[in-house]
PDB file of N, CA and C in Angstrom:
ATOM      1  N   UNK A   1      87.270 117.239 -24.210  1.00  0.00           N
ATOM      2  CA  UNK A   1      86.943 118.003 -23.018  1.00  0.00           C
ATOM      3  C   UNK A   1      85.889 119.046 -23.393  1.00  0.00           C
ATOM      4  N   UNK A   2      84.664 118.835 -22.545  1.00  0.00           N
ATOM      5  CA  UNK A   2      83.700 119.938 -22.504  1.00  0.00           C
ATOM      6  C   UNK A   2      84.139 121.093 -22.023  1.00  0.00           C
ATOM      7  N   UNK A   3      83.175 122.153 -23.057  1.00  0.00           N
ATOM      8  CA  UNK A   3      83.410 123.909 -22.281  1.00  0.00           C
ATOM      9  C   UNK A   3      83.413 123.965 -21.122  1.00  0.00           C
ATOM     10  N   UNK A   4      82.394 123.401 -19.725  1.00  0.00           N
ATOM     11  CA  UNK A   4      82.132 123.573 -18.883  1.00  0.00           C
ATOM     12  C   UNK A   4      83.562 123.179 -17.820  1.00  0.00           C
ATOM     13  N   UNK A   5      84.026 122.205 -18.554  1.00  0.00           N
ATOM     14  CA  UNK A   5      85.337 121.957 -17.716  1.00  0.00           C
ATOM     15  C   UNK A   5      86.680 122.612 -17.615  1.00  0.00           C
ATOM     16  N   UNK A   6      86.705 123.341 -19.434  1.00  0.00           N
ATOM     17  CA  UNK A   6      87.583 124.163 -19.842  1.00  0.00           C
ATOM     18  C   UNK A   6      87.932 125.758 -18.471  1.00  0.00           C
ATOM     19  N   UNK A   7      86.784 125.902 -18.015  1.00  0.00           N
ATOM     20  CA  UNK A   7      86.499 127.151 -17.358  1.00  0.00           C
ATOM     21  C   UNK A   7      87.254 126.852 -15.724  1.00  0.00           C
ATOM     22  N   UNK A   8      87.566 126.008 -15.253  1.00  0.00           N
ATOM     23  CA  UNK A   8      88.066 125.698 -14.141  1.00  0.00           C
ATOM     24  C   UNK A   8      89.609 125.504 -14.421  1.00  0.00           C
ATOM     25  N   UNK A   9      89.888 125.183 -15.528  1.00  0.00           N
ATOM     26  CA  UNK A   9      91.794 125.253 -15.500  1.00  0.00           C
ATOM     27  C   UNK A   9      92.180 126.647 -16.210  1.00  0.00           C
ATOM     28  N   UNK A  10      91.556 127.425 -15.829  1.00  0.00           N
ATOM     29  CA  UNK A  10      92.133 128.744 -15.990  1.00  0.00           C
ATOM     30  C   UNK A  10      93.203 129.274 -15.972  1.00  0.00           C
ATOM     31  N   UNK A  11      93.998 129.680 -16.339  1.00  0.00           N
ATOM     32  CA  UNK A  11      95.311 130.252 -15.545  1.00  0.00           C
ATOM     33  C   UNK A  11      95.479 131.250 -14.343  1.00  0.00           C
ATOM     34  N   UNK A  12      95.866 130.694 -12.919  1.00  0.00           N
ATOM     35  CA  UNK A  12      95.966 131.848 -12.036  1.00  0.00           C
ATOM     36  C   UNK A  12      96.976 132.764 -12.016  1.00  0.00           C
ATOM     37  N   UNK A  13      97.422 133.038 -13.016  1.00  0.00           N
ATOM     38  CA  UNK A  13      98.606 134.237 -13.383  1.00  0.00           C
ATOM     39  C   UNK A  13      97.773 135.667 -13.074  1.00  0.00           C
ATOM     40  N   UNK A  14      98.354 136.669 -12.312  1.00  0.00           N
ATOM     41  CA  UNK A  14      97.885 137.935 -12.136  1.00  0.00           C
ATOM     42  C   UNK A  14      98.003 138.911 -13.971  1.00  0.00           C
ATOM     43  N   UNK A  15      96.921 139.531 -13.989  1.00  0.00           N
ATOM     44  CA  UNK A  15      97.448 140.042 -15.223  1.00  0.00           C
ATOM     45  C   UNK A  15      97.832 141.459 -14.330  1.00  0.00           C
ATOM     46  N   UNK A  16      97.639 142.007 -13.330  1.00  0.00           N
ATOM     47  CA  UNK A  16      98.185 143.228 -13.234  1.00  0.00           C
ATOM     48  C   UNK A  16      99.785 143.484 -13.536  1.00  0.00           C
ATOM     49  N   UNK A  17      99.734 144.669 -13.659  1.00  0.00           N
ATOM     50  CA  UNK A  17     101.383 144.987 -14.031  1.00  0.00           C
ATOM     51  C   UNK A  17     102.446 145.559 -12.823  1.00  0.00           C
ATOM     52  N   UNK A  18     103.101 145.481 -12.488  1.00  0.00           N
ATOM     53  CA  UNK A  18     103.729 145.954 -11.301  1.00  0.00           C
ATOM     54  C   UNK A  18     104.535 146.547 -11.973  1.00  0.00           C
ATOM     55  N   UNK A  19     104.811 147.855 -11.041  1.00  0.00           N
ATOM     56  CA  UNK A  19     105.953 148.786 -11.922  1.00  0.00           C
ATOM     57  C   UNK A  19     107.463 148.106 -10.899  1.00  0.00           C
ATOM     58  N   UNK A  20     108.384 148.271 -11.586  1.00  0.00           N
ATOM     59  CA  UNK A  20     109.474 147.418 -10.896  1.00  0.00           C
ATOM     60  C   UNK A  20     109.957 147.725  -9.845  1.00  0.00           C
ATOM     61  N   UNK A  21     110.459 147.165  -8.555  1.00  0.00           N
ATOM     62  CA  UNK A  21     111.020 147.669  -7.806  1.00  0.00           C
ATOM     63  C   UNK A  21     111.627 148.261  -7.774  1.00  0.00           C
ATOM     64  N   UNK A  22     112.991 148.608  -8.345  1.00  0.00           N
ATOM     65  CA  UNK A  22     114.187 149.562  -8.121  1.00  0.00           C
ATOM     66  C   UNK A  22     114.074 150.526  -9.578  1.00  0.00           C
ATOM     67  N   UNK A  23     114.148 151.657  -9.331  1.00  0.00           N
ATOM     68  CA  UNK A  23     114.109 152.543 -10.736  1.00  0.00           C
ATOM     69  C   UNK A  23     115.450 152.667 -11.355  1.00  0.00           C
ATOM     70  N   UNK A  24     115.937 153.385 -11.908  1.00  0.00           N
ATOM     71  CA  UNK A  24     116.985 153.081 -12.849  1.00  0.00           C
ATOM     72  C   UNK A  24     117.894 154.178 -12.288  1.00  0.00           C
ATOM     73  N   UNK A  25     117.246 154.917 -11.708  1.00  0.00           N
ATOM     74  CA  UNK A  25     117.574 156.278 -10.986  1.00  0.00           C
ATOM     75  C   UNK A  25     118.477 156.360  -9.243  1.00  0.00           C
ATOM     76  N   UNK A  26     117.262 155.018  -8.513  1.00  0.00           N
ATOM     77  CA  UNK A  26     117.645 154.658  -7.639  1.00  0.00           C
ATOM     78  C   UNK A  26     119.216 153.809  -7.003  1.00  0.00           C
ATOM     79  N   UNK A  27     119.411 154.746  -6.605  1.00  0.00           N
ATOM     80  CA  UNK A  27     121.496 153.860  -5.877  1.00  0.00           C
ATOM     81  C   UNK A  27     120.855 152.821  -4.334  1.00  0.00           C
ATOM     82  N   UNK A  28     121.643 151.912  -4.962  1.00  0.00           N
ATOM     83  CA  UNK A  28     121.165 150.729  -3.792  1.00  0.00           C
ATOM     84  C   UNK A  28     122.882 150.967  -2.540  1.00  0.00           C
ATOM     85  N   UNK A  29     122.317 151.408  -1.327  1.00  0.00           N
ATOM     86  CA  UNK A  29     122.893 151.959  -0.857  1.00  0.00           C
ATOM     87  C   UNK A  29     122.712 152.132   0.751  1.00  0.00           C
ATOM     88  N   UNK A  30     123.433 151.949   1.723  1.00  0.00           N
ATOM     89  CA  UNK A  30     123.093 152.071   3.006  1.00  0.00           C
ATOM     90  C   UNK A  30     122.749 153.038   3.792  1.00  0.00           C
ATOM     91  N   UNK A  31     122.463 154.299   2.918  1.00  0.00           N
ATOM     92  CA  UNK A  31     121.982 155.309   3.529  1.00  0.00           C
ATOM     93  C   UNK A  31     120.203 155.586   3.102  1.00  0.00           C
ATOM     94  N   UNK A  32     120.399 155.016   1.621  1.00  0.00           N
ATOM     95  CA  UNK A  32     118.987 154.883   1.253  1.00  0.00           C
ATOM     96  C   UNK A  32     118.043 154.451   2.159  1.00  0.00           C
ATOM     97  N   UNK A  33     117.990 155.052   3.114  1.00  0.00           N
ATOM     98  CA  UNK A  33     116.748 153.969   4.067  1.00  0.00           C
ATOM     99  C   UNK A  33     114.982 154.380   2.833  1.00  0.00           C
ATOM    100  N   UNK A  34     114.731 154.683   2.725  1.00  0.00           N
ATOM    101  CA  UNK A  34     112.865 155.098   1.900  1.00  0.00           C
ATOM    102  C   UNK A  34     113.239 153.338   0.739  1.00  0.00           C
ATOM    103  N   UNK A  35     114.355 153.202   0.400  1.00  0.00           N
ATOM    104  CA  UNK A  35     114.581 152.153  -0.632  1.00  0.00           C
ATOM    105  C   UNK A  35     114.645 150.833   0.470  1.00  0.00           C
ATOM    106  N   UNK A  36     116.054 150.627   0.993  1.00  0.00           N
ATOM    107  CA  UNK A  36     115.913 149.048   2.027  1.00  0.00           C
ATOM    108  C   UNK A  36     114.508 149.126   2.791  1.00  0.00           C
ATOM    109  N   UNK A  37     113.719 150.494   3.195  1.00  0.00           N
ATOM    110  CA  UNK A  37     112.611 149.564   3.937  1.00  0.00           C
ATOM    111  C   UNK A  37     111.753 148.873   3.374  1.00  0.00           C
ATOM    112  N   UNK A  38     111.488 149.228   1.457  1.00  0.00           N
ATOM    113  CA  UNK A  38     110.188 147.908   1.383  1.00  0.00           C
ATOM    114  C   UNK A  38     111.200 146.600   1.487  1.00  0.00           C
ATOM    115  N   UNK A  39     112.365 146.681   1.585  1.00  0.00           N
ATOM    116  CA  UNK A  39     112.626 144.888   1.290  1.00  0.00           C
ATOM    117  C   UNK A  39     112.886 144.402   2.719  1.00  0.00           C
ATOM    118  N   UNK A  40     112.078 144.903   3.355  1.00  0.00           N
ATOM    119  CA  UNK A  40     112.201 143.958   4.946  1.00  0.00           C
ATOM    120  C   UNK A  40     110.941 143.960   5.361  1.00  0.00           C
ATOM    121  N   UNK A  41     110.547 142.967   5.604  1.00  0.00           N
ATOM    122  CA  UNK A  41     109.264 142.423   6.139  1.00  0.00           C
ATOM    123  C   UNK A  41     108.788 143.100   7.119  1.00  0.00           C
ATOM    124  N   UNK A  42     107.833 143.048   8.110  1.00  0.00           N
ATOM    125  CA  UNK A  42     107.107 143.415   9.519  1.00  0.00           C
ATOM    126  C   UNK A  42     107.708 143.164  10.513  1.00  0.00           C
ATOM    127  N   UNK A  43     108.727 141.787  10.401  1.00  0.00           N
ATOM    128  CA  UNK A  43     109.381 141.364  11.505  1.00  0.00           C
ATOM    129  C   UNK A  43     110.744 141.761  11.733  1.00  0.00           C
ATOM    130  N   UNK A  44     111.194 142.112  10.353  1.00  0.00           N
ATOM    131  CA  UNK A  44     112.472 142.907  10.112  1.00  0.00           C
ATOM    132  C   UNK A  44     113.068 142.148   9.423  1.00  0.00           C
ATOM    133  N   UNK A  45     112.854 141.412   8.688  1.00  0.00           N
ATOM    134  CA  UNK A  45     113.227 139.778   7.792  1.00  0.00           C
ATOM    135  C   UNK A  45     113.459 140.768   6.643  1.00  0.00           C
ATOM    136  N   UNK A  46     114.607 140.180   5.960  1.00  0.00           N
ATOM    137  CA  UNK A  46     114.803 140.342   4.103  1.00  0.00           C
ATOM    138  C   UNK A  46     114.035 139.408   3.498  1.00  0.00           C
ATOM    139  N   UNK A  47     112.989 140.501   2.677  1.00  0.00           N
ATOM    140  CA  UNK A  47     112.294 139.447   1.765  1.00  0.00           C
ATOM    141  C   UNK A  47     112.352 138.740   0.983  1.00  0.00           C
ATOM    142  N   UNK A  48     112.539 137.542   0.601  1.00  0.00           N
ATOM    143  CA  UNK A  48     112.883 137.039  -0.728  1.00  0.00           C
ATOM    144  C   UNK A  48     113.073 137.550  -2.086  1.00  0.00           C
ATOM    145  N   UNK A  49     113.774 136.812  -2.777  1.00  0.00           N
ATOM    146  CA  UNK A  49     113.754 137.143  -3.950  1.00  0.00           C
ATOM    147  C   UNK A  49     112.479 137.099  -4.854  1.00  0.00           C
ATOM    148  N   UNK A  50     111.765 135.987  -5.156  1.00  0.00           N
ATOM    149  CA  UNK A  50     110.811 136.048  -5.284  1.00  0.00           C
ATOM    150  C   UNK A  50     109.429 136.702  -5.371  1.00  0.00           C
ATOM    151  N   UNK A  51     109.537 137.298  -3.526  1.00  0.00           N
ATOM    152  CA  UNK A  51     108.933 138.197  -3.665  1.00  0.00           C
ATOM    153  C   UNK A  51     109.316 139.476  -4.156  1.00  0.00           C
ATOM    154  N   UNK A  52     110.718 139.740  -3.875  1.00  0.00           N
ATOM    155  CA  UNK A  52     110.721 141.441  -3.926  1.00  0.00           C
ATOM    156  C   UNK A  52     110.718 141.555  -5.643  1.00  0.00           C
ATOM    157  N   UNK A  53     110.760 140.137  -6.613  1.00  0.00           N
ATOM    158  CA  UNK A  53     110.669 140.258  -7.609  1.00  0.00           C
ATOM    159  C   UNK A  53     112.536 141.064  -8.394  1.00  0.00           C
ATOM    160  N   UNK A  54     113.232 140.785  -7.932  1.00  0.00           N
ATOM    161  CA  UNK A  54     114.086 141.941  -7.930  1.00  0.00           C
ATOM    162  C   UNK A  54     115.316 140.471  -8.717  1.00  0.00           C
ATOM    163  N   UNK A  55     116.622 140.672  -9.690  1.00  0.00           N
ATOM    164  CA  UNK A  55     117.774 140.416 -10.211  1.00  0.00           C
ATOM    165  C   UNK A  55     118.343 139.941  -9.158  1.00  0.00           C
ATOM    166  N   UNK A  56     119.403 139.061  -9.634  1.00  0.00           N
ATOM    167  CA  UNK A  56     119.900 138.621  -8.159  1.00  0.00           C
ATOM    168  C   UNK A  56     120.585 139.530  -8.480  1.00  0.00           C
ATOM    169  N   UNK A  57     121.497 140.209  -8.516  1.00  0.00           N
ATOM    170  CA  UNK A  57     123.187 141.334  -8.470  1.00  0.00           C
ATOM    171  C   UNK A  57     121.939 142.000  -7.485  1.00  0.00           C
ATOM    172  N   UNK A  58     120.375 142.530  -7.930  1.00  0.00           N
ATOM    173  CA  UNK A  58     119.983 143.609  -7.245  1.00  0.00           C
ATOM    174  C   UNK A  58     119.874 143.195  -5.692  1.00  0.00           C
ATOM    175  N   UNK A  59     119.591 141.668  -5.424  1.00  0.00           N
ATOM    176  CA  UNK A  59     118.658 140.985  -4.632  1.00  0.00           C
ATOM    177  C   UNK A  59     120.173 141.377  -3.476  1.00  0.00           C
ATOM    178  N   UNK A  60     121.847 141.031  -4.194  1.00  0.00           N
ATOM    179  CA  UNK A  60     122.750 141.016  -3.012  1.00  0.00           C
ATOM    180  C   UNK A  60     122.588 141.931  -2.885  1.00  0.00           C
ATOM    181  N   UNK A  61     123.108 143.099  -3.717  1.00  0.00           N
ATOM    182  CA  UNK A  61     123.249 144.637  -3.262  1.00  0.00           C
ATOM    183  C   UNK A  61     121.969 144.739  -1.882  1.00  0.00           C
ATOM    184  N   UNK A  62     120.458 144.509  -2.257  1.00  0.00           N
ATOM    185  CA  UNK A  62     119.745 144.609  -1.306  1.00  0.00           C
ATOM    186  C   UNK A  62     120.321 144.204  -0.213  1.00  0.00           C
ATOM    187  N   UNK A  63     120.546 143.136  -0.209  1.00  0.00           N
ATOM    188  CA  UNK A  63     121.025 142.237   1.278  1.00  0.00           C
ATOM    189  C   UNK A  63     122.194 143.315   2.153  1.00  0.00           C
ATOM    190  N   UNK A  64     123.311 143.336   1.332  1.00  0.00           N
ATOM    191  CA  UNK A  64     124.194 143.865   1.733  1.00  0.00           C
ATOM    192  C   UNK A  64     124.203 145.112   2.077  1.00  0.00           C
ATOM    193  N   UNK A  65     123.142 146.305   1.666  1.00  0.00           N
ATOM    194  CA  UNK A  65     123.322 147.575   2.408  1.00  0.00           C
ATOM    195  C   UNK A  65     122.027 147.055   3.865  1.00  0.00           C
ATOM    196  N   UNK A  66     121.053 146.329   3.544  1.00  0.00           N
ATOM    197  CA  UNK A  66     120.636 145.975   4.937  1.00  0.00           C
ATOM    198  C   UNK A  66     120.956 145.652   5.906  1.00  0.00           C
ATOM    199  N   UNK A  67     122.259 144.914   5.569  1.00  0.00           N
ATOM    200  CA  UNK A  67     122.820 144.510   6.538  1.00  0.00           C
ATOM    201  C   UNK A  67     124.571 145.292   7.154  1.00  0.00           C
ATOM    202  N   UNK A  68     124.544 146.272   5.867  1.00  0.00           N
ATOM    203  CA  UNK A  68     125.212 147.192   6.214  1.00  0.00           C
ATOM    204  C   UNK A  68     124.657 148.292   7.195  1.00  0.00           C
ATOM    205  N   UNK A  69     123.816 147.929   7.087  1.00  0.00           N
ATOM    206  CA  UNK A  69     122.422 149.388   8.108  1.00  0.00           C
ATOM    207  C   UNK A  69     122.097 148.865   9.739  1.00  0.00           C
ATOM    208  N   UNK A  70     122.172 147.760   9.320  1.00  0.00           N
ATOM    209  CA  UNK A  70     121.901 147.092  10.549  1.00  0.00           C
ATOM    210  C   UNK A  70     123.346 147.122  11.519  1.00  0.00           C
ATOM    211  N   UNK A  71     124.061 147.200  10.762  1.00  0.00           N
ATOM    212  CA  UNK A  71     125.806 146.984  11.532  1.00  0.00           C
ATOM    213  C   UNK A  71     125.517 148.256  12.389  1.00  0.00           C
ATOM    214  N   UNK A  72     125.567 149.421  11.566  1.00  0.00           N
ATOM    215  CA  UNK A  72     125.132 150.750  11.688  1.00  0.00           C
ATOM    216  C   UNK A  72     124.344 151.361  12.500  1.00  0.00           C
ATOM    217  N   UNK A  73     123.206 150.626  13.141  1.00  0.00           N
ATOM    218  CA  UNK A  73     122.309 150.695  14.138  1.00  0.00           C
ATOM    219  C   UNK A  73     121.528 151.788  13.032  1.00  0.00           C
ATOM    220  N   UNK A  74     121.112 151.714  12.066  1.00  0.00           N
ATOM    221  CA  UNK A  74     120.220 152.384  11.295  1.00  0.00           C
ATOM    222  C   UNK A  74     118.894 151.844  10.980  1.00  0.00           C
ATOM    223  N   UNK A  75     118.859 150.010  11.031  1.00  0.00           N
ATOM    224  CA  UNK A  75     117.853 149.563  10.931  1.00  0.00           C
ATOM    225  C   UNK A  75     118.022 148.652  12.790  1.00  0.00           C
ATOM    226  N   UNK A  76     116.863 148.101  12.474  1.00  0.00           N
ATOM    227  CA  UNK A  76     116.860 147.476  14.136  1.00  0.00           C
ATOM    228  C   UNK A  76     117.195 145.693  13.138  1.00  0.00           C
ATOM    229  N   UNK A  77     118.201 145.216  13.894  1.00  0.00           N
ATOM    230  CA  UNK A  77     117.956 143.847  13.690  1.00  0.00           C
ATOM    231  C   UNK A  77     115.990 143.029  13.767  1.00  0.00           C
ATOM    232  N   UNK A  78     115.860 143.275  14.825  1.00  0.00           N
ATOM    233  CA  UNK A  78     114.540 142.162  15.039  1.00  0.00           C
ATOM    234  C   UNK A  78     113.799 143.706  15.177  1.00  0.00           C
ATOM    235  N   UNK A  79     112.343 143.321  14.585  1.00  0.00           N
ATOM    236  CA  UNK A  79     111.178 144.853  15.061  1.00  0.00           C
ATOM    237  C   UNK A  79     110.296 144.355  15.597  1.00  0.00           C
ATOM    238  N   UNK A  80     109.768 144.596  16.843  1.00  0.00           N
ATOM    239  CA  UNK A  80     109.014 144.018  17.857  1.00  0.00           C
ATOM    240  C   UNK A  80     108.068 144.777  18.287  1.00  0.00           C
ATOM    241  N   UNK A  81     107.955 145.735  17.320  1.00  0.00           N
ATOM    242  CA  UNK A  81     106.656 146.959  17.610  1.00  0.00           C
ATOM    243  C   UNK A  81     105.275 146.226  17.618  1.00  0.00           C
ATOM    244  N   UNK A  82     105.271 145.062  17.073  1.00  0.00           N
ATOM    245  CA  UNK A  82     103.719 144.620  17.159  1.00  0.00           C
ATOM    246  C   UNK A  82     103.464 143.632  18.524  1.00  0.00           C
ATOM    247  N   UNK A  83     104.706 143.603  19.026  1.00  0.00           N
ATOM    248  CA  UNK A  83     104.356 142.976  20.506  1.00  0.00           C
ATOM    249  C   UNK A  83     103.929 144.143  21.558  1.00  0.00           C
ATOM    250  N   UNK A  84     104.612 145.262  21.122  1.00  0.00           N
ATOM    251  CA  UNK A  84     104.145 146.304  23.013  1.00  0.00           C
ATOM    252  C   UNK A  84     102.745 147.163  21.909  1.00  0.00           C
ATOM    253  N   UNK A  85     102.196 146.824  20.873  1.00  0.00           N
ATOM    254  CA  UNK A  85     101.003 147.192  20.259  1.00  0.00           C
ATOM    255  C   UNK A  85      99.957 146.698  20.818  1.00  0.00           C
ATOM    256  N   UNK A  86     100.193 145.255  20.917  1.00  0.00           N
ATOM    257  CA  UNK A  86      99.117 144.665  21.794  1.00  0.00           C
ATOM    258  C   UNK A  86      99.191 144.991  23.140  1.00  0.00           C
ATOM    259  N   UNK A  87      99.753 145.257  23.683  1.00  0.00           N
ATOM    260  CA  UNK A  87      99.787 146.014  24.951  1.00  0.00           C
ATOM    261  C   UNK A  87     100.874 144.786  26.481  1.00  0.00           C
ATOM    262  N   UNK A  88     101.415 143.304  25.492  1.00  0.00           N
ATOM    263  CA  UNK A  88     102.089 142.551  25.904  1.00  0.00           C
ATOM    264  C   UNK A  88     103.584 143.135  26.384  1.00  0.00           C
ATOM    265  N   UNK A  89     103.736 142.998  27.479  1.00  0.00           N
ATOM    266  CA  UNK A  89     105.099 143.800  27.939  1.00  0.00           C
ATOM    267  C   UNK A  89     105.881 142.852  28.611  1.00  0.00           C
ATOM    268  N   UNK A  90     106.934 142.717  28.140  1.00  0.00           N
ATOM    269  CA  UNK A  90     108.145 142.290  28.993  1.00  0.00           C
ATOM    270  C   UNK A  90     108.355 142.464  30.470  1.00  0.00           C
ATOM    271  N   UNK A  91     108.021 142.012  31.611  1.00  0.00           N
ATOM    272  CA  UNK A  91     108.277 142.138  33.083  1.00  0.00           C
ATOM    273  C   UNK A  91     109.192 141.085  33.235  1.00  0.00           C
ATOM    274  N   UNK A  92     110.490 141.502  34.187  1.00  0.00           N
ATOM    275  CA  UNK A  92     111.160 140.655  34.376  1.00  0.00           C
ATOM    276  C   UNK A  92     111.183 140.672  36.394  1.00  0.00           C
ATOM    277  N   UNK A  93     110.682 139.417  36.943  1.00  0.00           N
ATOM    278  CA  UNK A  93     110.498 139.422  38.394  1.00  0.00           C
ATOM    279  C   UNK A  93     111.803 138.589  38.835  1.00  0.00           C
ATOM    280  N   UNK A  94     112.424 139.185  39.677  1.00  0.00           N
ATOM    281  CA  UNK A  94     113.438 138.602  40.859  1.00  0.00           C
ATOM    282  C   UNK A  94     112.516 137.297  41.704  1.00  0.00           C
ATOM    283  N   UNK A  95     113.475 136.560  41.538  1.00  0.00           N
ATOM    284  CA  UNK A  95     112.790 134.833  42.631  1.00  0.00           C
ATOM    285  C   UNK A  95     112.558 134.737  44.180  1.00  0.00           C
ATOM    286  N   UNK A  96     111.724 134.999  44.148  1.00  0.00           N
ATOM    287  CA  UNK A  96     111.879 135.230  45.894  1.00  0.00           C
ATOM    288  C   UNK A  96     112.572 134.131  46.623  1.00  0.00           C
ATOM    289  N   UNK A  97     113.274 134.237  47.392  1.00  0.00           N
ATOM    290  CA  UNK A  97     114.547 133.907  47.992  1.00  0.00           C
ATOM    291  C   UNK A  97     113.020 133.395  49.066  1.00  0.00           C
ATOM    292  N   UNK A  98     113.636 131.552  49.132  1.00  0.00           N
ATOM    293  CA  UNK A  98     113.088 131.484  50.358  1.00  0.00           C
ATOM    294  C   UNK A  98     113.448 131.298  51.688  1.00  0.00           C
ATOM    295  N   UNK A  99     113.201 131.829  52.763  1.00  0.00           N
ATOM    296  CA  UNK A  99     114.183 132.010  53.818  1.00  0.00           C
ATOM    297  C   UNK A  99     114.132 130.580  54.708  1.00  0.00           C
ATOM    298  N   UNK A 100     115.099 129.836  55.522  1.00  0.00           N
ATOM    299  CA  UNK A 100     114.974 128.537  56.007  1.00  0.00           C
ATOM    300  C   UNK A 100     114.279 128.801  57.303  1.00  0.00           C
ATOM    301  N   UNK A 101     113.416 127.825  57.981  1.00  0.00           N
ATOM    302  CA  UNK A 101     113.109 128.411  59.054  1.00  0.00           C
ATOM    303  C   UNK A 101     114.332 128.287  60.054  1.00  0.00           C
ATOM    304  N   UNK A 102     113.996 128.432  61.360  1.00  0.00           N
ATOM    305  CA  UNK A 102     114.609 128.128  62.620  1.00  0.00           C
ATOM    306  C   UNK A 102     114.597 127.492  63.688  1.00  0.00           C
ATOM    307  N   UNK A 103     115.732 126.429  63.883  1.00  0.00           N
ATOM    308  CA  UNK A 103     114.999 125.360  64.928  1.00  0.00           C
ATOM    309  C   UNK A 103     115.080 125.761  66.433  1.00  0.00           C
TER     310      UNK A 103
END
């Protein structure tokens, strides 16, 4: 294999470093809201493991105070702020009743 070909199977591995999600300091916890909000998406979704990069023991604990928060009315189940952003609004219209004529 030529150099020229060598240069295209590169590795796409990020070399940046990410500092870890949860500090050592941090209690995973249902009051913690500044901590459960990065692990919920835009839509209000729990992010993967994967992504949040996080242990599984950490990944349940995550799950479980989110969804301890949510019981709680502390987080919103579904977040729908990017629908009335666009300025799309919910109208709900009554059926107009049609009246029979008269013979």
């Amino acid at each position: 294999m030529d150099k020229s070909k060598r240069i295209f199977l590169k590795s796409k591995r990020s070399f940046r470093r990410r500092l870890p999600p949860i500090q050592s300091g941090d209690r995973i916890d249902y009051k913690n809201m500044s901590l459960i909000s990065r692990f919920i998406s835009e839509q209000g979704k729990i992010l993967p493991r994967r992504v949040n990069r996080l242990a599984l023991k950490q990944q349940r604990l995550i799950t479980i105070a989110i969804k301890q928060a949510r019981i709680l009315s502390l987080l919103p189940f579904l977040n729908n702020e990017k629908q009335f952003e666009k300025g799309e609004s919910i109208t709900r219209t009554t059926p107009t009743v049609l009246k029979k004529k008269k013979k």
